[in-house]
Protein backbone atom coordinates (compact mmCIF):
# COMPACT_ATOMS: atom_id res chain seq x y z
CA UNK A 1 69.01 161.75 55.82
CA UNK A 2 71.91 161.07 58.13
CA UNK A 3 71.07 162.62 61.64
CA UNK A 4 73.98 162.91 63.66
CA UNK A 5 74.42 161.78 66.85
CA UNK A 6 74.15 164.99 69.68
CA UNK A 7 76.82 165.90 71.84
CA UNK A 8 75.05 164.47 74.94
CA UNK A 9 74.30 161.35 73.31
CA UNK A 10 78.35 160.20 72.60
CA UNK A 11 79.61 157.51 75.88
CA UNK A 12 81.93 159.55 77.75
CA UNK A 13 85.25 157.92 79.51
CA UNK A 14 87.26 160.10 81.77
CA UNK A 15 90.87 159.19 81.52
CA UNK A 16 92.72 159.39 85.05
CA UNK A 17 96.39 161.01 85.06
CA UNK A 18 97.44 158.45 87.43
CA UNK A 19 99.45 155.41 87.00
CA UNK A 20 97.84 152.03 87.78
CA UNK A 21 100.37 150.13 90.37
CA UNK A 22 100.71 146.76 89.73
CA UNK A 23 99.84 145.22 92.90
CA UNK A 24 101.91 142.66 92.65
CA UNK A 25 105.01 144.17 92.30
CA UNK A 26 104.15 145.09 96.33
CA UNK A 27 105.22 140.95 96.80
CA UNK A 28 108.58 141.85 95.31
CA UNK A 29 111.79 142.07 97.81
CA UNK A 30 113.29 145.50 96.00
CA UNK A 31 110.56 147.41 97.82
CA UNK A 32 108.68 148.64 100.70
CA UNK A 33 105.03 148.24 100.46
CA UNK A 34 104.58 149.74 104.12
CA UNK A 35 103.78 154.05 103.19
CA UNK A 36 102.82 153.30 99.41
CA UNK A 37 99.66 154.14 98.07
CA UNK A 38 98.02 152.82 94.73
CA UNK A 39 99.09 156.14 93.29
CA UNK A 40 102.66 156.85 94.26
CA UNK A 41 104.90 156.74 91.64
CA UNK A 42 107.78 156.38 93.56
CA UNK A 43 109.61 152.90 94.75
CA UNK A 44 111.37 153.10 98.11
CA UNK A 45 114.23 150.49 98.19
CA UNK A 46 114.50 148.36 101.19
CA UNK A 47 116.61 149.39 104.22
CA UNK A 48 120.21 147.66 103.36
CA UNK A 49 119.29 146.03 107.51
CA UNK A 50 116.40 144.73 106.47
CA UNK A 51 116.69 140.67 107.16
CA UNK A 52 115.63 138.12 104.06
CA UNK A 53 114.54 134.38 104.76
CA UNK A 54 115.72 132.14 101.69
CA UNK A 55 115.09 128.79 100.99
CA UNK A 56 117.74 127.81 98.75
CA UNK A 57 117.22 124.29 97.83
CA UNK A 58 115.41 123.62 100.97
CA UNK A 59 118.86 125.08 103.11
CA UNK A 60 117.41 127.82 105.29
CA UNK A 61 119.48 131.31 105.78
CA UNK A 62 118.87 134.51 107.24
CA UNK A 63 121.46 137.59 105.78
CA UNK A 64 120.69 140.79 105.54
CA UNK A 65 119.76 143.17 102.50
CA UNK A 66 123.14 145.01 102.42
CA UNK A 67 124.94 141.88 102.18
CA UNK A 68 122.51 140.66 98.82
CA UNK A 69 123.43 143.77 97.56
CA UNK A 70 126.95 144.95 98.44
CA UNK A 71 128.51 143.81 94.82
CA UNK A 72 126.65 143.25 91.73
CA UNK A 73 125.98 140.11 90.94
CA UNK A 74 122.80 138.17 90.43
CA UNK A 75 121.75 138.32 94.03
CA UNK A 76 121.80 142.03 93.44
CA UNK A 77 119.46 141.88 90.66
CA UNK A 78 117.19 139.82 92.31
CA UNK A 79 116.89 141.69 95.26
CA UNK A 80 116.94 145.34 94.28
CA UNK A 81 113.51 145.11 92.10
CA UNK A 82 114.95 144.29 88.62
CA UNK A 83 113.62 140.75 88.48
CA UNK A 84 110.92 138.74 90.27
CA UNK A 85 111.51 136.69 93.06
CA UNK A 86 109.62 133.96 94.41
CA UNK A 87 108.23 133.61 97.66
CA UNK A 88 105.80 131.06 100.04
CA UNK A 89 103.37 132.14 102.15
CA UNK A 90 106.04 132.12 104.86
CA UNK A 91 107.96 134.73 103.46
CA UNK A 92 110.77 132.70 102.58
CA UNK A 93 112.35 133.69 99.16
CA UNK A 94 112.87 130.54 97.16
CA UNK A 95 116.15 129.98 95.22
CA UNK A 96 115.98 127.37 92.91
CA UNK A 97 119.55 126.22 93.42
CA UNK A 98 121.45 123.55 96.06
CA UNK A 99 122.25 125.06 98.94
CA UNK A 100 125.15 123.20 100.21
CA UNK A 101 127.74 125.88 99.49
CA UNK A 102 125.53 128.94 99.77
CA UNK A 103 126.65 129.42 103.50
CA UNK A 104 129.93 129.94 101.72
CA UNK A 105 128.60 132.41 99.23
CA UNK A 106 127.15 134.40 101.99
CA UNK A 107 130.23 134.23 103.72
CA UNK A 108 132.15 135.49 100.63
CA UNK A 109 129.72 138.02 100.30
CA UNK A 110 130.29 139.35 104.01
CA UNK A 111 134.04 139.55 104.13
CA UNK A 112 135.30 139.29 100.79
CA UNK A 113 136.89 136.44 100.74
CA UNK A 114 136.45 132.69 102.46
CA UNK A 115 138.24 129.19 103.57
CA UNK A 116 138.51 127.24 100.67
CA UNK A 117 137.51 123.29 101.11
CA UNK A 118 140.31 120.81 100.42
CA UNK A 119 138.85 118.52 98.67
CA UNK A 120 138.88 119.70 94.63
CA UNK A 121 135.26 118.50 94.14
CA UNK A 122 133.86 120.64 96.41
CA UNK A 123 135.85 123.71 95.25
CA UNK A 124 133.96 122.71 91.45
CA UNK A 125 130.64 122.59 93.10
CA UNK A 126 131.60 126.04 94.41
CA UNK A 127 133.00 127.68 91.44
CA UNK A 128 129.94 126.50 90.01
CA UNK A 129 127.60 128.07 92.27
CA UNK A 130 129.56 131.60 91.93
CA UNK A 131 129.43 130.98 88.29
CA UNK A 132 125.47 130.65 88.50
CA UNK A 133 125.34 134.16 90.97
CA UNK A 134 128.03 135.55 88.60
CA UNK A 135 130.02 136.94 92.09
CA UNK A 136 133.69 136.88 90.20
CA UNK A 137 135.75 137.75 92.71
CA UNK A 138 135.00 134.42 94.10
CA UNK A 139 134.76 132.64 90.66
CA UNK A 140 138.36 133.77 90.20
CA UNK A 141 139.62 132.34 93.77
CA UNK A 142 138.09 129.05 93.04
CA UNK A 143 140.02 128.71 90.03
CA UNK A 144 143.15 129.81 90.80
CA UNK A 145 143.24 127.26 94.05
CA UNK A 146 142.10 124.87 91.10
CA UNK A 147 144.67 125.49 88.48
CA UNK A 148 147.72 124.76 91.70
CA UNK A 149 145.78 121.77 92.33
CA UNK A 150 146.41 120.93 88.99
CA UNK A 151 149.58 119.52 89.78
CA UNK A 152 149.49 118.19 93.29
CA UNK A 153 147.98 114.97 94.38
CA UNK A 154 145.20 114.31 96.78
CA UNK A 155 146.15 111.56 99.33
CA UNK A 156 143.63 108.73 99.54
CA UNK A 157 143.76 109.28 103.10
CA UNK A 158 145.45 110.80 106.11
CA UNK A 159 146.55 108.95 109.18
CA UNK A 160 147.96 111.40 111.78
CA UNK A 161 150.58 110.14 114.06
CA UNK A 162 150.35 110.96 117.60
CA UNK A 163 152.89 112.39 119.33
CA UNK A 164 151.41 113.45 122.99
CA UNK A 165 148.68 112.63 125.04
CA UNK A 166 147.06 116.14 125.13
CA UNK A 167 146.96 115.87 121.24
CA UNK A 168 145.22 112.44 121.58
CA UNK A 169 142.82 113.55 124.06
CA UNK A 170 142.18 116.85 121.86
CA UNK A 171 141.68 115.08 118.42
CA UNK A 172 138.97 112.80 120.55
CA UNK A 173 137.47 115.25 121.70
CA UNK A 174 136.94 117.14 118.41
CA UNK A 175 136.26 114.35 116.25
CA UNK A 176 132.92 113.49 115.75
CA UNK A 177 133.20 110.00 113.77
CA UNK A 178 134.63 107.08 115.55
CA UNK A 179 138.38 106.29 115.63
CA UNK A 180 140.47 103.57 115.91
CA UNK A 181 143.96 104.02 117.45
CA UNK A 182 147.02 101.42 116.64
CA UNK A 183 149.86 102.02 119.11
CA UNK A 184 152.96 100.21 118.01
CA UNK A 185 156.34 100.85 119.75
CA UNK A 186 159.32 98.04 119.57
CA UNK A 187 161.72 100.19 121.73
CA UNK A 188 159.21 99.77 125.06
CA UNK A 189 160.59 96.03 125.17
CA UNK A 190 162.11 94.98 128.29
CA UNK A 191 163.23 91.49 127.45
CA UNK A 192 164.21 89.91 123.96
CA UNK A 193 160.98 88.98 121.55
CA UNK A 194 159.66 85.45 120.40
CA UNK A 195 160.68 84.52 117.15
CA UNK A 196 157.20 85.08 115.69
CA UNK A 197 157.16 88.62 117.29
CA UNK A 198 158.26 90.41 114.61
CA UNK A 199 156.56 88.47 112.37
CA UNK A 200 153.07 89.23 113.99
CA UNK A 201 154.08 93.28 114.40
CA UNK A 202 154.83 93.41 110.87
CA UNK A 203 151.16 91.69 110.03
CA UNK A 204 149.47 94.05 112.75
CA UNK A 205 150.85 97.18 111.40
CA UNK A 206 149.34 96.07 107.82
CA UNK A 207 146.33 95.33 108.76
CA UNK A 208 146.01 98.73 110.14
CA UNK A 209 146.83 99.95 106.86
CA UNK A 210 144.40 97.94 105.33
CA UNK A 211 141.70 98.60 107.59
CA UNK A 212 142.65 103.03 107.05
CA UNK A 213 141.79 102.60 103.54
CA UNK A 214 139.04 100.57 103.34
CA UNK A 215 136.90 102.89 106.27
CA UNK A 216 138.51 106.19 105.14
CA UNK A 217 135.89 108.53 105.97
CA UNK A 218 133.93 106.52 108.33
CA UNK A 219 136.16 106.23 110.97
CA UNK A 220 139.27 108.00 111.95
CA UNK A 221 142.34 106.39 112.08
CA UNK A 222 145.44 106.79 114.07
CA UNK A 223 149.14 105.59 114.83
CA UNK A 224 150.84 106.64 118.37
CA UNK A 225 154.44 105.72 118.19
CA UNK A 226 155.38 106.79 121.75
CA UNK A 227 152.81 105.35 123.44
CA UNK A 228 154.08 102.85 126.62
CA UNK A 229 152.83 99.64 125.45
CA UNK A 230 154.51 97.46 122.45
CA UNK A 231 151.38 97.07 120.11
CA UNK A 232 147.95 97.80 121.55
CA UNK A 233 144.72 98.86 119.32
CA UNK A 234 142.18 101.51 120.99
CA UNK A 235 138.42 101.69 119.82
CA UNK A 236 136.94 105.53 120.00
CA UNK A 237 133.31 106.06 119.69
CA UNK A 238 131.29 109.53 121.21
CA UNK A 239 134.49 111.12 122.20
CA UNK A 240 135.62 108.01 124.39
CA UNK A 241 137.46 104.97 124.51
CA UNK A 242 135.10 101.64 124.21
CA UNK A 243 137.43 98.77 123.34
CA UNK A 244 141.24 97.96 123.85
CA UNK A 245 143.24 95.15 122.19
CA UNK A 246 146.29 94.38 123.78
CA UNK A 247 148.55 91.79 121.29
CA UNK A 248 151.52 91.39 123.93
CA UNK A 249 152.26 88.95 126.77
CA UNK A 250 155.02 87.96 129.08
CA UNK A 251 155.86 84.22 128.51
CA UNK A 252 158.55 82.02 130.04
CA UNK A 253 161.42 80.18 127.26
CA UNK A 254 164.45 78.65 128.05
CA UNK A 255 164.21 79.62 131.76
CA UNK A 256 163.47 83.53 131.08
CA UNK A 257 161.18 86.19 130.45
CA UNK A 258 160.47 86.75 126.47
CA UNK A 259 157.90 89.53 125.33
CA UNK A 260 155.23 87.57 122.37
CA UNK A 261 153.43 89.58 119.99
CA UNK A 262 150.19 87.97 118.94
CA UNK A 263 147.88 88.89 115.80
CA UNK A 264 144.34 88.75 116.91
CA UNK A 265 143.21 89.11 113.48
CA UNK A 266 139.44 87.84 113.48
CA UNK A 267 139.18 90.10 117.00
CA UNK A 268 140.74 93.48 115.18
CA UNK A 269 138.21 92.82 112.63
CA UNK A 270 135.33 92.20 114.94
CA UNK A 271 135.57 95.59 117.13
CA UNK A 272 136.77 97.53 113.95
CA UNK A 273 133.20 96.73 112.60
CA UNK A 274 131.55 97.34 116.26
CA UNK A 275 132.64 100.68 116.48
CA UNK A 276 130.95 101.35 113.03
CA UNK A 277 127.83 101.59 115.64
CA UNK A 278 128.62 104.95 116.58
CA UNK A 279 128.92 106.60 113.00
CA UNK A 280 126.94 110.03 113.53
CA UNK A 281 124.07 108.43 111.04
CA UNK A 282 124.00 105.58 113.01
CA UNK A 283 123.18 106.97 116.28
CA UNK A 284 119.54 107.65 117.93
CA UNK A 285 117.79 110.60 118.65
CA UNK A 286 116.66 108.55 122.00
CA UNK A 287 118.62 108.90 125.04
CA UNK A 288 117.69 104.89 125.51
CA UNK A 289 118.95 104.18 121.92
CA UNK A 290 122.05 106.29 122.58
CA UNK A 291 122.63 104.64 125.75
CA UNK A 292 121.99 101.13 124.64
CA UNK A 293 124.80 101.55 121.87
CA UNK A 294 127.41 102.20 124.09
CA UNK A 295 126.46 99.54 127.06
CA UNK A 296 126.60 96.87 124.33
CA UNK A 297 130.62 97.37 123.84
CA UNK A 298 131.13 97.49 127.84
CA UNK A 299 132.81 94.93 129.46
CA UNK A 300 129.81 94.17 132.19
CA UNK A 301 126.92 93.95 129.73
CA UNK A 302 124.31 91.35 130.81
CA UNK A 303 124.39 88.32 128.26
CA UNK A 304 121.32 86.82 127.11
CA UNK A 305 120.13 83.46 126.56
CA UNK A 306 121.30 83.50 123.51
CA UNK A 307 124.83 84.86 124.22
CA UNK A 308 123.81 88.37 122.94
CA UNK A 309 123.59 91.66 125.01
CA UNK A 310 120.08 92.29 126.30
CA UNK A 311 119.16 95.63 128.37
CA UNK A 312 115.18 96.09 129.39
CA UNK A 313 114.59 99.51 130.50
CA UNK A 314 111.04 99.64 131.82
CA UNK A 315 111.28 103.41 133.02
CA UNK A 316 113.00 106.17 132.52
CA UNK A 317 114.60 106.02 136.43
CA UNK A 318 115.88 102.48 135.12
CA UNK A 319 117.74 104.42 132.35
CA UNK A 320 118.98 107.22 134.30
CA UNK A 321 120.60 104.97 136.98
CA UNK A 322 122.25 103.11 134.13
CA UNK A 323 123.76 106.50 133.34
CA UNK A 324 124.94 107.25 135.97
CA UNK A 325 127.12 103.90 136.36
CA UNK A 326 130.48 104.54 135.89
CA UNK A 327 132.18 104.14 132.11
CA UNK A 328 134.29 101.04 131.43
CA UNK A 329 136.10 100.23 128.91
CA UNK A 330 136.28 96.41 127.24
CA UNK A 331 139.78 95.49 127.64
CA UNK A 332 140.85 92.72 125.86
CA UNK A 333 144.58 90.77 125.99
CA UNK A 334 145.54 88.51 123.95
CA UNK A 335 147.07 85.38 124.99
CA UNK A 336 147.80 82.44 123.33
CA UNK A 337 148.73 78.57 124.00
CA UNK A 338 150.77 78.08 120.92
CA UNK A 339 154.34 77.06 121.06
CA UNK A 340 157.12 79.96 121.44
């Protein structure tokens, strides 16, 4: 006989009517977890003033939400709840992606449009990046600027001529790597020139051009062709002058004045590779270090036993009274013994 089972006997479950939040999705950007209950149905997006912290390749940015969202693109979708996002325990959304030119794609994103860089290789990296976020008003800039720089040609490098002293004293000022300044001007001549003058201009202003390409990048260069000297080179480092190479002299022939023109070649070489010292990598977080670097192109530096500079600072009153000493500048003119 099959006895079946009473009414009180069947496990009962009691289903709920409402929806199970995932409580995860309260870690996701798209949405306000402040106000929201386990039971709510409803998602409030995120005020478009709301401020995000991303970590984009280890490059940190604040923007706000409005500007993630203004146009849709993959930003968009990451920030407005239709995909998962990634954060630390910092809050700080991470982006999988290098973040050299995302301070450019939040610019774009701002005003609409940007700067482009010069330089075609960092335009690719960029067109690259708005590929990847799929923004394509900015994917079609890059390639248009691209496709005209098709057919013109990059210069190795640019050399620009001074033609004032306010412009000198404002490209110094703005410039941040060191620069080395070759002054050449035949006109300034007051008497007639040796017979190796010319000769020695002619290898001066080459090795200036030799010297432009082979530092391009890590040190400015620049020509001044209406300076007051004949041929003079000037040595820039932290917005000031350290060094100066003057190649001319006066020197007596034949019962009068002639002007020489000398070519100090092992010297140009020797301060062109000092004033590598003040590269922006190369310089010291230390005031000390800092300090040091500069006193060991002055012209007063205390020589050593060994014919090297040598500073001792033994407290930091020592090193602020050797700040305070006035700035002086190495001047060095050639002058020779040779014959005429």
């Amino acid at each position: 006989m099959i006895v079946s089972p009473s009414a009180n006997s069947i496990p009962h479950v009691q289903c709920s009517n409402e929806t199970a939040v995932n409580r995860n999705q309260k870690n996701f950007i798209g949405y306000e977890a402040s106000g929201e209950s386990e039971g709510d149905n409803d998602v409030n997006p995120v005020s478009p003033n709301k401020y995000v912290r991303l970590n984009v390749g280890g490059s940190l940015h604040y923007t706000t939400m409005g500007t993630l969202t203004k146009e849709d693109n993959m930003l968009r979708a990451m920030f407005s709840g239709r995909m998962v996002v990634l954060s630390d325990k910092e809050g700080w959304v991470l982006i999988d992606r290098c973040g050299k030119h995302f301070s450019k794609i939040l610019n774009y994103l701002r005003d609409g449009s940007i700067q482009l860089p010069d330089n075609r290789c960092e335009i690719a990296e960029l067109l690259a990046e708005a590929k990847y976020y799929l923004i394509q008003g900015l994917v079609s800039q890059c390639e248009n600027v691209l496709e005209r720089k098709t057919f013109d040609i990059d210069p190795i490098c640019r050399v620009p001529i001074i033609t004032s002293p306010d412009e000198e004293q404002k490209i110094v000022g703005k410039t941040s790597i060191p620069i080395v300044k070759f002054l050449y001007n035949r006109s300034n001549n007051k008497y007639s020139y040796t017979n190796s003058s010319d000769d020695n201009m002619l290898k001066n202003i080459e090795l200036f051009d030799k010297l432009s390409l082979r530092f391009n990048g890590r040190i400015l260069f620049m020509k001044d062709i209406v300076g007051d000297e004949i041929c003079v080179w000037s040595y820039y480092g932290h917005q000031r002058k350290v060094a100066e190479i003057c190649c001319t002299s006066i020197v007596y022939a034949t019962e009068k004045k002639q002007t020489k023109v000398e070519f100090p070649e092992a010297r140009i070489y020797e301060e062109s590779l000092n004033i590598l010292l003040y590269e922006p990598n190369k310089a010291s977080s230390s005031g000390a270090e800092d300090y040091r670097i500069v006193k060991d192109t002055d012209h007063d530096a205390t020589r050593g036993p060994s014919g090297g500079t040598s500073h001792n600072y033994q407290s930091d009153d020592d090193l602020d009274e050797a700040r305070n000493q006035p700035h002086r500048v190495r001047r060095i003119h050639v002058n020779s013994n040779r014959p005429v």
